[in-house]
PDB file of N, CA and C in Angstrom:
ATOM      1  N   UNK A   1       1.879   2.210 -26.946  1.00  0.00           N
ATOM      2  CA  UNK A   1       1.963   2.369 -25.503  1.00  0.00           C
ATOM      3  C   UNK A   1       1.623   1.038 -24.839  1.00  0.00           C
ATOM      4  N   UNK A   2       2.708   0.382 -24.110  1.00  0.00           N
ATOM      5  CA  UNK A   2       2.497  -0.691 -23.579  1.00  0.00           C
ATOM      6  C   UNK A   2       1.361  -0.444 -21.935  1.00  0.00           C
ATOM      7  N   UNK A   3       0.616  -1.429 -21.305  1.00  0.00           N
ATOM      8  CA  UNK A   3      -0.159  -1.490 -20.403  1.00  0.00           C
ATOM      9  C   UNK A   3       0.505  -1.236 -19.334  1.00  0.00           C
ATOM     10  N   UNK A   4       0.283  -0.281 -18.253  1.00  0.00           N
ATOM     11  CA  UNK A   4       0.733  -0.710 -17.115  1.00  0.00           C
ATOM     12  C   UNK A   4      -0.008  -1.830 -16.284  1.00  0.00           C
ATOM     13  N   UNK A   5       0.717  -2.739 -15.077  1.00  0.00           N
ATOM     14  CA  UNK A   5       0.760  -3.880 -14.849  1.00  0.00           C
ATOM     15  C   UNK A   5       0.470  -3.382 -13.029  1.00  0.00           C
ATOM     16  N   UNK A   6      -0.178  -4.675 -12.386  1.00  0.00           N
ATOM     17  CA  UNK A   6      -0.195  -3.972 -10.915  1.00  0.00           C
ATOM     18  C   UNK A   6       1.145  -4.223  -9.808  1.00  0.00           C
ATOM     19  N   UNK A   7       2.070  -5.042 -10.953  1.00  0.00           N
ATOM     20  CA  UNK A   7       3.694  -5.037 -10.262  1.00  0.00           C
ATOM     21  C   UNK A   7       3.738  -3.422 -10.534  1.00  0.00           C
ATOM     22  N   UNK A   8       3.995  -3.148 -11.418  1.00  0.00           N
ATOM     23  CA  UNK A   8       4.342  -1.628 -11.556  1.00  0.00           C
ATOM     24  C   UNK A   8       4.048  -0.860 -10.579  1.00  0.00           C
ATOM     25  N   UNK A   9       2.551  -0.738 -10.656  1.00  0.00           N
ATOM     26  CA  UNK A   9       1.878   0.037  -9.966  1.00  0.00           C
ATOM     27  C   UNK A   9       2.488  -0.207  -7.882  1.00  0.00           C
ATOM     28  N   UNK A  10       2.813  -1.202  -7.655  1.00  0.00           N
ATOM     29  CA  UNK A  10       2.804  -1.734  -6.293  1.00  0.00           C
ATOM     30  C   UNK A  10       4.473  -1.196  -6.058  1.00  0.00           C
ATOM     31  N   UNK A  11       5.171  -1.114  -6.959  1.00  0.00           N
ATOM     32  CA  UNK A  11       6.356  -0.545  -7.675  1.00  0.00           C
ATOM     33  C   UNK A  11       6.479   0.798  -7.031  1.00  0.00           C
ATOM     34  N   UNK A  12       6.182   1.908  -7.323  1.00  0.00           N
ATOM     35  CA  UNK A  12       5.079   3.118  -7.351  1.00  0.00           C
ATOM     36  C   UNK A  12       5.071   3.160  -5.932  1.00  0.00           C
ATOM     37  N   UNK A  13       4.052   2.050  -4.971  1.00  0.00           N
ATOM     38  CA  UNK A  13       3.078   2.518  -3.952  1.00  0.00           C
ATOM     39  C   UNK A  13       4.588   2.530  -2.691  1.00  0.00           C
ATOM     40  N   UNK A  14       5.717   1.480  -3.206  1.00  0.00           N
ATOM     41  CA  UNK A  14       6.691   1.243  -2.165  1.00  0.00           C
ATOM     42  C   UNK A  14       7.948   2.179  -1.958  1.00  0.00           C
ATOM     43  N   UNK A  15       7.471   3.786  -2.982  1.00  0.00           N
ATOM     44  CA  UNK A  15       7.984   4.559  -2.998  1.00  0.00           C
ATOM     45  C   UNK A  15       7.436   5.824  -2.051  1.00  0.00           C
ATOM     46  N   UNK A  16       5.867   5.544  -1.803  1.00  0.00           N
ATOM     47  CA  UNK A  16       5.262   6.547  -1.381  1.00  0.00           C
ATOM     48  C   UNK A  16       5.313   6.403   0.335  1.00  0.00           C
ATOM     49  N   UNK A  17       5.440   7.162   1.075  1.00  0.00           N
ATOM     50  CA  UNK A  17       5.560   7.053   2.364  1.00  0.00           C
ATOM     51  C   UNK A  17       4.629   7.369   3.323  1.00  0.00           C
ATOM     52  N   UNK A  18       4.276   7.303   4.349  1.00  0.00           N
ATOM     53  CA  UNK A  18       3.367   8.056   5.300  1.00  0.00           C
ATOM     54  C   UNK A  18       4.411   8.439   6.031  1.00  0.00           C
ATOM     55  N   UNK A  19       3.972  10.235   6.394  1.00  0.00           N
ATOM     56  CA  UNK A  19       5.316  10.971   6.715  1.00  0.00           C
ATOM     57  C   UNK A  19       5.536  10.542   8.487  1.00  0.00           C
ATOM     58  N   UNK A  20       4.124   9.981   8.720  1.00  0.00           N
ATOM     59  CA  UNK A  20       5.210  10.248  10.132  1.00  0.00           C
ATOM     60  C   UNK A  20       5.342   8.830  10.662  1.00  0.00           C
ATOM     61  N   UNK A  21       6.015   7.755  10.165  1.00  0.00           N
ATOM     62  CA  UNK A  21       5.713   6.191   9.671  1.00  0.00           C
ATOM     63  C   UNK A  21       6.836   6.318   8.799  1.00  0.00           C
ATOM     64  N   UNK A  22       8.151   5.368   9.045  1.00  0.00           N
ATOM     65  CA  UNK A  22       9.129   5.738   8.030  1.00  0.00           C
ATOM     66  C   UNK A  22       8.801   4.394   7.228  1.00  0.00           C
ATOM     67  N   UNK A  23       7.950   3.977   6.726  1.00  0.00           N
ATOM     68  CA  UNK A  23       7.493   2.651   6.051  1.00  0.00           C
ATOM     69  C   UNK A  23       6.555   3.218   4.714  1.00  0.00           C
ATOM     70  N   UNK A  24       7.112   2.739   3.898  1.00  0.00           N
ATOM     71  CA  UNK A  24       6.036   2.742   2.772  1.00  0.00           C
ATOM     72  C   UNK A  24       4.457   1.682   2.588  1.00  0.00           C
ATOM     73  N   UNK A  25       3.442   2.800   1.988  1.00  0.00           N
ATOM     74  CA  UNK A  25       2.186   2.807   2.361  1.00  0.00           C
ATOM     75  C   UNK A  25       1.792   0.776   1.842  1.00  0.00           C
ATOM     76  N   UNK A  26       2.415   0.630   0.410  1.00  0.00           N
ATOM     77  CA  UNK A  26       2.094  -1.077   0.152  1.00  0.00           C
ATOM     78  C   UNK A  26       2.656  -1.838   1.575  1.00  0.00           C
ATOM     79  N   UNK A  27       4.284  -1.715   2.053  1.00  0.00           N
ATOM     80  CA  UNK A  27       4.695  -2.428   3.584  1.00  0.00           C
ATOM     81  C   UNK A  27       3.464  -2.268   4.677  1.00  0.00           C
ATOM     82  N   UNK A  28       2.842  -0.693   4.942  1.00  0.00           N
ATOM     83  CA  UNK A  28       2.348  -0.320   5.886  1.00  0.00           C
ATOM     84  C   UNK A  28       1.084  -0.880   5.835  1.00  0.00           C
ATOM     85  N   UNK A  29       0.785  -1.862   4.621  1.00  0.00           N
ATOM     86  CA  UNK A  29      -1.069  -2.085   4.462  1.00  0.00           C
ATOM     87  C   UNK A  29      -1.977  -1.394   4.169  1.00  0.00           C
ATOM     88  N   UNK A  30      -1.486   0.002   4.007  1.00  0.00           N
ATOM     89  CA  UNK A  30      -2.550   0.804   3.698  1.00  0.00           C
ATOM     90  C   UNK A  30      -3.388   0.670   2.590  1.00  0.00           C
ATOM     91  N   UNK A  31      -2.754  -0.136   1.317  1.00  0.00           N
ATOM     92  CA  UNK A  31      -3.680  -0.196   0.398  1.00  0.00           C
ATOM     93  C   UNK A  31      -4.598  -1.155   0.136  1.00  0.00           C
ATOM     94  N   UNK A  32      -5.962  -1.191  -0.309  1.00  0.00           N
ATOM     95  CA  UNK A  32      -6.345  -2.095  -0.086  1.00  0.00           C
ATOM     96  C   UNK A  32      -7.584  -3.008  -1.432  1.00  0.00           C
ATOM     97  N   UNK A  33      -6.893  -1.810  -2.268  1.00  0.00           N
ATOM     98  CA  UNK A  33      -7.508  -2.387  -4.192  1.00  0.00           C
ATOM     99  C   UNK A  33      -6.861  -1.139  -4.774  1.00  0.00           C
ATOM    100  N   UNK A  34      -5.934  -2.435  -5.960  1.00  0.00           N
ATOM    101  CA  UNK A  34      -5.433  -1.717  -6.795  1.00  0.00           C
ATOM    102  C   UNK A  34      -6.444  -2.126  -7.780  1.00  0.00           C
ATOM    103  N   UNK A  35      -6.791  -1.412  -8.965  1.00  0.00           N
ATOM    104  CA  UNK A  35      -8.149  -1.679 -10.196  1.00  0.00           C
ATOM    105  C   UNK A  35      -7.243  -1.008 -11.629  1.00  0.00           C
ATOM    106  N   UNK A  36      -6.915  -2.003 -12.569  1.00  0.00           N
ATOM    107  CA  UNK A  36      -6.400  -1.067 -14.007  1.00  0.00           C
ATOM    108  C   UNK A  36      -7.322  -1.293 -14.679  1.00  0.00           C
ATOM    109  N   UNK A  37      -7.465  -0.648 -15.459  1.00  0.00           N
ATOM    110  CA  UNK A  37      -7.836  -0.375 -17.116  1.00  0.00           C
ATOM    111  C   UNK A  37      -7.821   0.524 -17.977  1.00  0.00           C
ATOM    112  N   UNK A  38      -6.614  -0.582 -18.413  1.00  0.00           N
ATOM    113  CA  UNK A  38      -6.241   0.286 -19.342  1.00  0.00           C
ATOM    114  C   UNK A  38      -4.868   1.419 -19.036  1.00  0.00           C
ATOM    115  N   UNK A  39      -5.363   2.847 -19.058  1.00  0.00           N
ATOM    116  CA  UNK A  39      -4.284   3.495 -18.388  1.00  0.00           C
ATOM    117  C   UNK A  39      -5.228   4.027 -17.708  1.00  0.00           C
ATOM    118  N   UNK A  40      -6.210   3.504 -16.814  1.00  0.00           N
ATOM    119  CA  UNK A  40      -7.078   4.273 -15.829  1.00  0.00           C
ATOM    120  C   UNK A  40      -6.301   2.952 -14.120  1.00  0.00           C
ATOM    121  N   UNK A  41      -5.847   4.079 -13.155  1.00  0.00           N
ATOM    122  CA  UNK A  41      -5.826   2.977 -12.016  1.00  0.00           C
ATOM    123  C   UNK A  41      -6.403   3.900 -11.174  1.00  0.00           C
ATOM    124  N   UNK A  42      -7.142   2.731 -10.362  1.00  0.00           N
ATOM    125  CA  UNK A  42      -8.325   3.057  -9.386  1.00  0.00           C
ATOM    126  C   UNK A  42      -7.177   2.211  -7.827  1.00  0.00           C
ATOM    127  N   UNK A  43      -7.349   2.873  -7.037  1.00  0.00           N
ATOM    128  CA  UNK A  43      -6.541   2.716  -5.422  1.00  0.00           C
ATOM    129  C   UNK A  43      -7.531   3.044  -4.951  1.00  0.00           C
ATOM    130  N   UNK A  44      -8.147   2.101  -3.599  1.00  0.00           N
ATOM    131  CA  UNK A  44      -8.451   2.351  -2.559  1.00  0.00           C
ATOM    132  C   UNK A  44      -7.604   2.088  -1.509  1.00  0.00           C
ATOM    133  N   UNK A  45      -7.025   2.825  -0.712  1.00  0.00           N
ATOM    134  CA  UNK A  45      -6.388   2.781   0.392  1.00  0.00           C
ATOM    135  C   UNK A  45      -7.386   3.311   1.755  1.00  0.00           C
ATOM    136  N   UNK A  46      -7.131   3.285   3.023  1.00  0.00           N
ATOM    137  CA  UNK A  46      -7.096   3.327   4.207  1.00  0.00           C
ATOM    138  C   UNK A  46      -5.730   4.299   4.958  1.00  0.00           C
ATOM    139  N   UNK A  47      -5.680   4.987   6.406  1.00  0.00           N
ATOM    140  CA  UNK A  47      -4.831   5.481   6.889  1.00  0.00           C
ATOM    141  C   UNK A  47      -4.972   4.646   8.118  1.00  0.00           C
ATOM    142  N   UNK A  48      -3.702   5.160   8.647  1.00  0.00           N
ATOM    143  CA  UNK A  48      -3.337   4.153  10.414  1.00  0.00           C
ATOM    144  C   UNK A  48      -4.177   4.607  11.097  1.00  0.00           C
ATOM    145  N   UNK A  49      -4.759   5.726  11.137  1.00  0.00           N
ATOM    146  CA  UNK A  49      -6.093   6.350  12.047  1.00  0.00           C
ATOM    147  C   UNK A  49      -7.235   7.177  11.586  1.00  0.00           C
ATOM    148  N   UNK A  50      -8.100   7.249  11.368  1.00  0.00           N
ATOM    149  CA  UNK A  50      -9.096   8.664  10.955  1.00  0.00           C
ATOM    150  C   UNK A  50      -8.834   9.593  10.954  1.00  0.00           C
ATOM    151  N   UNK A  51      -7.991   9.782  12.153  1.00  0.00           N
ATOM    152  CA  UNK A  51      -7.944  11.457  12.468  1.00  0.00           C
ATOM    153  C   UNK A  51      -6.568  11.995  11.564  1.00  0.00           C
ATOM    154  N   UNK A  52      -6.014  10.956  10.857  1.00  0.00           N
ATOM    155  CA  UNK A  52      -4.357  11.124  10.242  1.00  0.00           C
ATOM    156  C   UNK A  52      -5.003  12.205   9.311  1.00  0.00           C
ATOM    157  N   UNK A  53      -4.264  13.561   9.708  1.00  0.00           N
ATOM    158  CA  UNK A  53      -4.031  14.706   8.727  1.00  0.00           C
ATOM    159  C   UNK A  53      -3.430  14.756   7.342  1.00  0.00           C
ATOM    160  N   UNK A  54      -2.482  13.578   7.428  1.00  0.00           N
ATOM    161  CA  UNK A  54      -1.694  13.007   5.775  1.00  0.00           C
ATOM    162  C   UNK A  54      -2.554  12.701   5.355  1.00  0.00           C
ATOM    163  N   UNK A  55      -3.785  12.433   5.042  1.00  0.00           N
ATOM    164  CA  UNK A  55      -4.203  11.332   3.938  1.00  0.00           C
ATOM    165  C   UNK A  55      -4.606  11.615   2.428  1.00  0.00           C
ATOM    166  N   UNK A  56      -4.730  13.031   2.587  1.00  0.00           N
ATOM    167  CA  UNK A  56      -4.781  13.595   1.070  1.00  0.00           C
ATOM    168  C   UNK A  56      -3.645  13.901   0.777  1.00  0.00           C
ATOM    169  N   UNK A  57      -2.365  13.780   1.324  1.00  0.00           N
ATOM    170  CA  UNK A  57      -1.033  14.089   1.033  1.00  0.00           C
ATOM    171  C   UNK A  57      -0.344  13.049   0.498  1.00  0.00           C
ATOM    172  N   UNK A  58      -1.014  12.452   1.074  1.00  0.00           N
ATOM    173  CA  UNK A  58      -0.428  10.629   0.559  1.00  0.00           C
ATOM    174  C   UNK A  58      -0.927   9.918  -0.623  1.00  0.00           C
ATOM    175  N   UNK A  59      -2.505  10.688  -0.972  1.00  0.00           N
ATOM    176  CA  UNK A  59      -3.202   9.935  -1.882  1.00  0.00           C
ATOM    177  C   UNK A  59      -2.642  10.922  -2.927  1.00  0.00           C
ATOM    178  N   UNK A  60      -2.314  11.851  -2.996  1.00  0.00           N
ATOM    179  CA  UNK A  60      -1.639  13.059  -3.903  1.00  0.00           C
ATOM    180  C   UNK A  60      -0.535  12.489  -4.218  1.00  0.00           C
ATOM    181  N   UNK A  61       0.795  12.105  -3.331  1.00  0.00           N
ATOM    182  CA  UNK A  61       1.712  11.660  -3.522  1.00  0.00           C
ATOM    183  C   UNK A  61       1.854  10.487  -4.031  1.00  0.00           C
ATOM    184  N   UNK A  62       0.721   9.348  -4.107  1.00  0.00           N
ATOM    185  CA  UNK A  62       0.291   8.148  -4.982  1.00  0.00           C
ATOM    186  C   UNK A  62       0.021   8.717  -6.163  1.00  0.00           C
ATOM    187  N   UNK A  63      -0.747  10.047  -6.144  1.00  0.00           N
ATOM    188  CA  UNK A  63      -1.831  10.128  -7.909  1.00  0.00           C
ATOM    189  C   UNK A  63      -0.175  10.800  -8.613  1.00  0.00           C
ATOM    190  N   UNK A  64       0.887  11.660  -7.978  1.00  0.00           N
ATOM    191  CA  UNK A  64       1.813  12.116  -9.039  1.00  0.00           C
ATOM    192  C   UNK A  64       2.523  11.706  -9.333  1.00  0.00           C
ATOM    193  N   UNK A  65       3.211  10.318  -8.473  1.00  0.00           N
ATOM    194  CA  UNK A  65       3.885   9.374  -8.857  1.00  0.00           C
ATOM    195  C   UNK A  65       3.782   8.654 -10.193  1.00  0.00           C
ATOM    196  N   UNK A  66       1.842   8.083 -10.573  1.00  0.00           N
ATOM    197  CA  UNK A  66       2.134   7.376 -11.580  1.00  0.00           C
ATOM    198  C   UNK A  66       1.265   8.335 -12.057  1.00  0.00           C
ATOM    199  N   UNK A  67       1.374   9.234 -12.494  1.00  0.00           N
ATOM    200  CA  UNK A  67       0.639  10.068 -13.304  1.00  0.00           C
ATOM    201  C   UNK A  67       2.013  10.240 -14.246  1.00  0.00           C
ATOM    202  N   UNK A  68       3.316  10.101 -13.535  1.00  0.00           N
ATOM    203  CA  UNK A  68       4.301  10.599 -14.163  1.00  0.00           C
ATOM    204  C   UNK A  68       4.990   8.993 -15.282  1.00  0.00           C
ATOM    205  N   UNK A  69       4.208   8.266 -15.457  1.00  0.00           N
ATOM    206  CA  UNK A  69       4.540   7.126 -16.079  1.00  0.00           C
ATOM    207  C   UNK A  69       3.529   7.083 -17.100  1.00  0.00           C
ATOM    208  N   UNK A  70       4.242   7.157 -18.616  1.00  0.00           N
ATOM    209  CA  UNK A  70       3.814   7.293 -19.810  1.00  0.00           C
ATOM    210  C   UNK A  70       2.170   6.120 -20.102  1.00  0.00           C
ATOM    211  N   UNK A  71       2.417   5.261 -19.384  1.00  0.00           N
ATOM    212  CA  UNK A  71       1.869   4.284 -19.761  1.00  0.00           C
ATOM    213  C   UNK A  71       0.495   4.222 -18.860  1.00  0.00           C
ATOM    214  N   UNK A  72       0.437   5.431 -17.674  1.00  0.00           N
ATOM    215  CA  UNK A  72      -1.069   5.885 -17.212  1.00  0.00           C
ATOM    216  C   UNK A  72      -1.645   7.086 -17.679  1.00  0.00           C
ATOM    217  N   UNK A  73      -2.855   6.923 -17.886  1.00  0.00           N
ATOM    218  CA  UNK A  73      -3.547   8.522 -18.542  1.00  0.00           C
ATOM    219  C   UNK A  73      -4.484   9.005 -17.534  1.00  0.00           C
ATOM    220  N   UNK A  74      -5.023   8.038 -16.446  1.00  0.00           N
ATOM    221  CA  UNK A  74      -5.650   8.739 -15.043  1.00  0.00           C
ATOM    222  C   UNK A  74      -5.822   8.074 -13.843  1.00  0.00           C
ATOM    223  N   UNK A  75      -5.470   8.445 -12.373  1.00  0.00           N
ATOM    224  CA  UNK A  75      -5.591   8.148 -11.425  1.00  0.00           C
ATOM    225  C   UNK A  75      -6.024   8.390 -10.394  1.00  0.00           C
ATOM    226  N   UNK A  76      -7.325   7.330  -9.584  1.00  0.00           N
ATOM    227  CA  UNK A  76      -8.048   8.309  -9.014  1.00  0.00           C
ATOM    228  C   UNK A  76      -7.979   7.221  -7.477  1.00  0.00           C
ATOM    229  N   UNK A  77      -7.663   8.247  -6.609  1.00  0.00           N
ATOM    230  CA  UNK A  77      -6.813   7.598  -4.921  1.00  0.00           C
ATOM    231  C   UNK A  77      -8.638   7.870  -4.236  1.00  0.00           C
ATOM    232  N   UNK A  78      -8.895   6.465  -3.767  1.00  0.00           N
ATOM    233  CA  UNK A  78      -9.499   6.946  -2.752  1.00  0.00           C
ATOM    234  C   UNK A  78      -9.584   6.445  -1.418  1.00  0.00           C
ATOM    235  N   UNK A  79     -10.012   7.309  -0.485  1.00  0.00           N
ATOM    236  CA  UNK A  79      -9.835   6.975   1.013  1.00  0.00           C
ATOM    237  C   UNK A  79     -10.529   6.379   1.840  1.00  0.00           C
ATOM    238  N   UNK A  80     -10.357   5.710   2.347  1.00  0.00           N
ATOM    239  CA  UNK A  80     -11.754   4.521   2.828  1.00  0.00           C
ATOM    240  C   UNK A  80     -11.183   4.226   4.675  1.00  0.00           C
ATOM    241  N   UNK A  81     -12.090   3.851   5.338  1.00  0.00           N
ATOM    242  CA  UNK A  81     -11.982   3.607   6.471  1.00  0.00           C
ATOM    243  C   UNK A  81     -12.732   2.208   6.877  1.00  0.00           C
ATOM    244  N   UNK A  82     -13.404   1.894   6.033  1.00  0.00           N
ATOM    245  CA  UNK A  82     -13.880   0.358   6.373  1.00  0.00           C
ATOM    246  C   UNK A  82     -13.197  -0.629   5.243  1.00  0.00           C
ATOM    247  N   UNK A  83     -12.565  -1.736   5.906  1.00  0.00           N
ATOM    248  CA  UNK A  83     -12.415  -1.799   7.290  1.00  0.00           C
ATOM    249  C   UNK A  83     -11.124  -1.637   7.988  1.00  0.00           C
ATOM    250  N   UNK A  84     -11.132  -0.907   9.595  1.00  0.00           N
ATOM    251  CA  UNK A  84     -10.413  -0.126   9.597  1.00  0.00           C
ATOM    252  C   UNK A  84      -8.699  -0.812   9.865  1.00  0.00           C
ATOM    253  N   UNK A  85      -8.225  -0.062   9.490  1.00  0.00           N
ATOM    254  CA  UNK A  85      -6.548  -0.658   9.536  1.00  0.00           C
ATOM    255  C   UNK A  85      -6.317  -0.698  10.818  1.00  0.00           C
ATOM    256  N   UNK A  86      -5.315  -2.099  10.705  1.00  0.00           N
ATOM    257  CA  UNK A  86      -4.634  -2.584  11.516  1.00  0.00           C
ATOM    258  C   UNK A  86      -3.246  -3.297  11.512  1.00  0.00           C
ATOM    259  N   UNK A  87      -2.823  -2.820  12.489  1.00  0.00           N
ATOM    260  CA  UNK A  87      -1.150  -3.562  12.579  1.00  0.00           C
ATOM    261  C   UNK A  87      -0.809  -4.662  11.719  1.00  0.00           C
ATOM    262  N   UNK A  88      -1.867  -5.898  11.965  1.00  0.00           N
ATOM    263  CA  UNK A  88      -1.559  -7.112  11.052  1.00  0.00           C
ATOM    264  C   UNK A  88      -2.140  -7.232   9.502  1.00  0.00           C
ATOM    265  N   UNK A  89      -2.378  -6.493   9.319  1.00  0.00           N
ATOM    266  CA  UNK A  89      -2.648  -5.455   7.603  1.00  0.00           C
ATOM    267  C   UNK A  89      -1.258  -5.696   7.066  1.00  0.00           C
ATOM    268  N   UNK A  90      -0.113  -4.963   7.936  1.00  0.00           N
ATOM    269  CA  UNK A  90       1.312  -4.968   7.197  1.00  0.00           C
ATOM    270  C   UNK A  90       2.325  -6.137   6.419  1.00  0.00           C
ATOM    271  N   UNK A  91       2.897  -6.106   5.381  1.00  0.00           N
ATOM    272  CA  UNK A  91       2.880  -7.081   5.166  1.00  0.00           C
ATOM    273  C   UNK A  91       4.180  -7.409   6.430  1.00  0.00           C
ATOM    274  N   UNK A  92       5.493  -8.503   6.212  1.00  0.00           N
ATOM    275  CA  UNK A  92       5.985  -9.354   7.044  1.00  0.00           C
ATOM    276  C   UNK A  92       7.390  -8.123   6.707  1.00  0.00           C
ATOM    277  N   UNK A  93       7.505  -7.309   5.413  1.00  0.00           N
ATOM    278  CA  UNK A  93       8.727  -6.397   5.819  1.00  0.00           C
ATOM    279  C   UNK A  93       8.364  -5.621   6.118  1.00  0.00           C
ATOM    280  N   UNK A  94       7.200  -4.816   6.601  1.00  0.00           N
ATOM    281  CA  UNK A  94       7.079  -3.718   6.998  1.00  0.00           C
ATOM    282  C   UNK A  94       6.926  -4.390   8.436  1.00  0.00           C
ATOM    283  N   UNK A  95       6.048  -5.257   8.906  1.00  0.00           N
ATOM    284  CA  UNK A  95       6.321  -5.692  10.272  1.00  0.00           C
ATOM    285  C   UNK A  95       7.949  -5.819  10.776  1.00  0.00           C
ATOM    286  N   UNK A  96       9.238  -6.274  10.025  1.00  0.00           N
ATOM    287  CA  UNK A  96      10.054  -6.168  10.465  1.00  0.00           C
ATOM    288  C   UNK A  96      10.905  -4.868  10.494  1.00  0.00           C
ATOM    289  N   UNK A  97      10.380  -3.737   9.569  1.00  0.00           N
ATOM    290  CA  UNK A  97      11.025  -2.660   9.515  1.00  0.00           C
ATOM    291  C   UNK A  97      10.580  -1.551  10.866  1.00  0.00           C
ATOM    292  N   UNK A  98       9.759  -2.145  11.299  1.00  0.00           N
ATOM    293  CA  UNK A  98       9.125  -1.697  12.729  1.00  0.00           C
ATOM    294  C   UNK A  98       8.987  -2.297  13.793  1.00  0.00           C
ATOM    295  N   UNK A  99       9.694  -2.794  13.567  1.00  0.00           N
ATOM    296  CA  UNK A  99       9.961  -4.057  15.194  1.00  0.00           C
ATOM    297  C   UNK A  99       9.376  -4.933  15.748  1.00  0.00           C
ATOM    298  N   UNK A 100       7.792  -5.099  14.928  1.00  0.00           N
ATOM    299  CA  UNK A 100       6.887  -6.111  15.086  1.00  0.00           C
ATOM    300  C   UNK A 100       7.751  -7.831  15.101  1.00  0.00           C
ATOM    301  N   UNK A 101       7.200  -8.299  16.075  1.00  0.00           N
ATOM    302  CA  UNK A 101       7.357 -10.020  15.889  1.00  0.00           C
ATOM    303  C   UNK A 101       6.797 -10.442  14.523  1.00  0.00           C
ATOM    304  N   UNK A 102       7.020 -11.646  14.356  1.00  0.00           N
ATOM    305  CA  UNK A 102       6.325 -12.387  12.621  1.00  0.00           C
ATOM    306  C   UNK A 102       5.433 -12.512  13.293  1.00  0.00           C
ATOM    307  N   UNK A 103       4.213 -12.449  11.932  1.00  0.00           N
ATOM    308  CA  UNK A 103       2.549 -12.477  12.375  1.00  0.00           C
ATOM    309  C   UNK A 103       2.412 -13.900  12.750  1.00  0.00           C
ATOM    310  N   UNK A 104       1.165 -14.147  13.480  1.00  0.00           N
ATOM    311  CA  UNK A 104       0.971 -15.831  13.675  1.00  0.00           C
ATOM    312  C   UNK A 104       0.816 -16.230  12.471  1.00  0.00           C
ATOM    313  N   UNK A 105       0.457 -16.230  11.838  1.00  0.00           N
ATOM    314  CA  UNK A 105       0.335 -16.989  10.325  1.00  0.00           C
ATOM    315  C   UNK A 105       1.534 -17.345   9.309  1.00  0.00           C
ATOM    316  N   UNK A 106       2.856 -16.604  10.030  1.00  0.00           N
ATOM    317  CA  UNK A 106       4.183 -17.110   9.270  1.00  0.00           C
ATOM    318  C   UNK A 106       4.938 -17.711  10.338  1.00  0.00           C
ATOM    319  N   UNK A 107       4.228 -17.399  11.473  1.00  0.00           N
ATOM    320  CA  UNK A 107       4.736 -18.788  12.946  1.00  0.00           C
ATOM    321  C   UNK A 107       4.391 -19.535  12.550  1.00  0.00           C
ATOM    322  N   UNK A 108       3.062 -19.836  12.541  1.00  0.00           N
ATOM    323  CA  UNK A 108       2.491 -21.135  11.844  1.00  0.00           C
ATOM    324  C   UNK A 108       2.969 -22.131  10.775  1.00  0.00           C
ATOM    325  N   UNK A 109       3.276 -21.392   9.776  1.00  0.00           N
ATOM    326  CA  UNK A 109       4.065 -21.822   8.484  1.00  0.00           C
ATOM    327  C   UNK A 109       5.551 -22.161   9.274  1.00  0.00           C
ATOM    328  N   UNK A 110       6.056 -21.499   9.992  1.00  0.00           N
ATOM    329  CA  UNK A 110       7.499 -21.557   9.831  1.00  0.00           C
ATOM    330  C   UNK A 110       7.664 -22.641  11.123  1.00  0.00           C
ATOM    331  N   UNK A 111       6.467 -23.107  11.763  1.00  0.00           N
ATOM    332  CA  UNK A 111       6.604 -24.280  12.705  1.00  0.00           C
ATOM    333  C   UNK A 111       6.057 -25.619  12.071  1.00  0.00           C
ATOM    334  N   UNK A 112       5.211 -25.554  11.177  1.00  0.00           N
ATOM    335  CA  UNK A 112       4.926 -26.728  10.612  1.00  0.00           C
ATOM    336  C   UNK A 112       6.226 -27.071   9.335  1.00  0.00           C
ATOM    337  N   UNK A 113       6.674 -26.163   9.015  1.00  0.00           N
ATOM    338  CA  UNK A 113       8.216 -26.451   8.427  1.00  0.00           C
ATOM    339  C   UNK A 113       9.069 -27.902   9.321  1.00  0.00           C
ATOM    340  N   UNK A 114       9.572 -27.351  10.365  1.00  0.00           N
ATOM    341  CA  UNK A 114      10.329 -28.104  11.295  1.00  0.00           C
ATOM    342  C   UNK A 114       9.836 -29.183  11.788  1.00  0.00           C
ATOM    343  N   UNK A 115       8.283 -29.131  12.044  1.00  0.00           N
ATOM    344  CA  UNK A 115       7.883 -30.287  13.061  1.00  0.00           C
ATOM    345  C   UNK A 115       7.705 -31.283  12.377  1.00  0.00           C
TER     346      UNK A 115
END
């Protein structure tokens, strides 16, 4: 049995969605430590608000995803609120899959390019 890898795993997370957010949870920032060993992966993620009613739906829909890949034997999602999510959490395609401008930090980059 070969190792799973945290490409894999991030693989996985860009499948899982927050239902009322048509962006997957790695785009959306929600996650915020992936941990392997072995075939044990440890996720801590975050939700867009506290009060989000998905969040055991989502961390469920993370644990059956790779539960269903030969090469994990346990996965344990957990939910965290510090510190708390925010818009610029996302990475630069989920900012564009939601209409966000580029973050200052790829303005930055993408003006010291030119100048």
């Amino acid at each position: 049995m070969s190792l799973i890898n945290k490409k894999e795993v991030i693989s996985i997370l860009k499948k899982c969605y927050d239902p009322e957010i048509p962006i997957d949870l790695w785009n959306l920032g929600l996650i915020y430590n992936i941990d392997i060993n072995e075939g044990q992966v440890d996720i801590t993620m975050s939700l867009t608000t506290p009060g989000c009613t998905m969040g055991q739906y989502m961390a469920e829909d993370i644990k059956s995803k790779l539960e269903k890949l030969s090469n994990v034997t346990n996965v344990n999602v957990e939910v965290v609120f510090d510190p708390p999510w925010q818009p610029e959490m996302m990475t630069e395609e989920g900012r564009e899959k939601l209409g966000f401008a580029p973050s200052e930090k790829k303005q930055k980059e993408e003006k010291k390019d030119w100048e």
